[in-house]
Protein backbone atom coordinates (compact mmCIF):
# COMPACT_ATOMS: atom_id res chain seq x y z
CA UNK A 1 -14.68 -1.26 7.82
CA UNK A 2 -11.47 -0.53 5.71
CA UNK A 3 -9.52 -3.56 4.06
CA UNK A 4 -6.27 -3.79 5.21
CA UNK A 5 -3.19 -3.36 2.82
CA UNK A 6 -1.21 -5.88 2.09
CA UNK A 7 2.90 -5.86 2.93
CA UNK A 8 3.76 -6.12 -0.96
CA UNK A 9 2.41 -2.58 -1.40
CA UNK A 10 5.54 -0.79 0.22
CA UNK A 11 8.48 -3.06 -2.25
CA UNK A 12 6.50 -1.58 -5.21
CA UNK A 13 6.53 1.87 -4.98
CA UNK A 14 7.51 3.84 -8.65
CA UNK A 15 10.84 3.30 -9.28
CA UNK A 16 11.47 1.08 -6.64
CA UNK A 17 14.04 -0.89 -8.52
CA UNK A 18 17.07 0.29 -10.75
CA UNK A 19 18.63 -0.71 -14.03
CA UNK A 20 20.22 -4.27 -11.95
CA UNK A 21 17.19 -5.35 -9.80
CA UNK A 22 15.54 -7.93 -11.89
CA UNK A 23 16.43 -10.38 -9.77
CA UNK A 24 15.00 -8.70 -6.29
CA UNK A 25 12.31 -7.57 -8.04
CA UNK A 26 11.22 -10.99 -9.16
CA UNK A 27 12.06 -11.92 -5.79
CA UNK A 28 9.74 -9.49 -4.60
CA UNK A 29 6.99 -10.18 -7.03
CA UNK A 30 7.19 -13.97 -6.00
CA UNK A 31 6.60 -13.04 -2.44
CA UNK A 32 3.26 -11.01 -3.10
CA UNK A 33 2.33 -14.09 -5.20
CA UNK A 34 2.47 -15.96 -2.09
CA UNK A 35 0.86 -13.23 -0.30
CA UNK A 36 -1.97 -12.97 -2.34
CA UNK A 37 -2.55 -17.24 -2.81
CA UNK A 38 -1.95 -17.04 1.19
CA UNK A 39 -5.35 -14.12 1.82
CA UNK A 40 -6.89 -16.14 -1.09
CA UNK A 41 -8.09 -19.23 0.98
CA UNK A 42 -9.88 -16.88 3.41
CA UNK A 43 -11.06 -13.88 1.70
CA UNK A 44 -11.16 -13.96 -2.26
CA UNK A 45 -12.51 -10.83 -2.74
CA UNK A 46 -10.02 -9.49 -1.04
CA UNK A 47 -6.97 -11.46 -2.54
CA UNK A 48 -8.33 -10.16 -5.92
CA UNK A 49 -8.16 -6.77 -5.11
CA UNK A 50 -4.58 -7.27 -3.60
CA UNK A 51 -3.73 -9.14 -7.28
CA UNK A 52 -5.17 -5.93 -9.24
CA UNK A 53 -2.76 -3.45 -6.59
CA UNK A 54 -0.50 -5.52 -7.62
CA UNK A 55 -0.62 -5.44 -10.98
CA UNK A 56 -1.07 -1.04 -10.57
CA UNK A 57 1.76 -1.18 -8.99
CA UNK A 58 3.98 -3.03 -10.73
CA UNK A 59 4.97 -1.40 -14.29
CA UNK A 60 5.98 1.76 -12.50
CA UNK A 61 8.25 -0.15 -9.94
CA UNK A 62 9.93 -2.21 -12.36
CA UNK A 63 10.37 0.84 -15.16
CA UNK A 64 14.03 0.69 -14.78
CA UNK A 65 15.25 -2.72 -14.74
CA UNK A 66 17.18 -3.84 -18.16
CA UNK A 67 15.61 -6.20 -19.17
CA UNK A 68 17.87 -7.80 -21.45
CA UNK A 69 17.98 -11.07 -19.66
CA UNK A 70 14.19 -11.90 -19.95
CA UNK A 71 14.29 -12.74 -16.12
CA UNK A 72 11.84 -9.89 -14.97
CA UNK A 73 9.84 -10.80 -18.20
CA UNK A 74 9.04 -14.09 -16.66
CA UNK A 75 8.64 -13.04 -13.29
CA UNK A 76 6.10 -10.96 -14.63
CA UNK A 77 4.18 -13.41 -16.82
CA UNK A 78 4.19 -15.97 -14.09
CA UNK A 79 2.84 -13.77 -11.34
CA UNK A 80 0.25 -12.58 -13.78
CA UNK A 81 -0.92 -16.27 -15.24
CA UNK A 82 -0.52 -17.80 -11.70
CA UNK A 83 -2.75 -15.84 -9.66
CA UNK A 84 -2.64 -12.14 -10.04
């Protein structure tokens, strides 16, 4: 039986989001959050795995952004002390 992917897969794709997407992209990181505390209550094997797809698949997405602001920064930190 295969493990179905979850829908925050596709926004992270390598270079997903330019040099002015920090805020979409923390946008986009808050949703899998969700995503992943959501499969979590069912299935935590499987929400664990999504958190560590997450986490592969989100320093080449976010590559680009300037990060001047701190705002992807803290996105980042969040989704990774939260629940990733």
């Amino acid at each position: 039986m295969t493990r179905p992917k979850g829908t925050f897969t596709a926004r992270f794709r390598a270079g997903a989001y330019g040099w002015k997407g920090s805020r979409l992209a923390a946008q986009r990181i808050r949703e899998a959050l969700a995503e992943i505390k959501k499969v979590k209550r069912q299935d935590s094997v499987l929400a664990a795995e999504g958190a560590v797809l997450l986490i592969e698949k989100l320093v080449p997405a976010i590559e680009r952004i300037d990060s001047s602001s701190g705002a992807i920064g803290t996105a980042v930190n969040r989704a990774v002390t939260e629940g990733a």
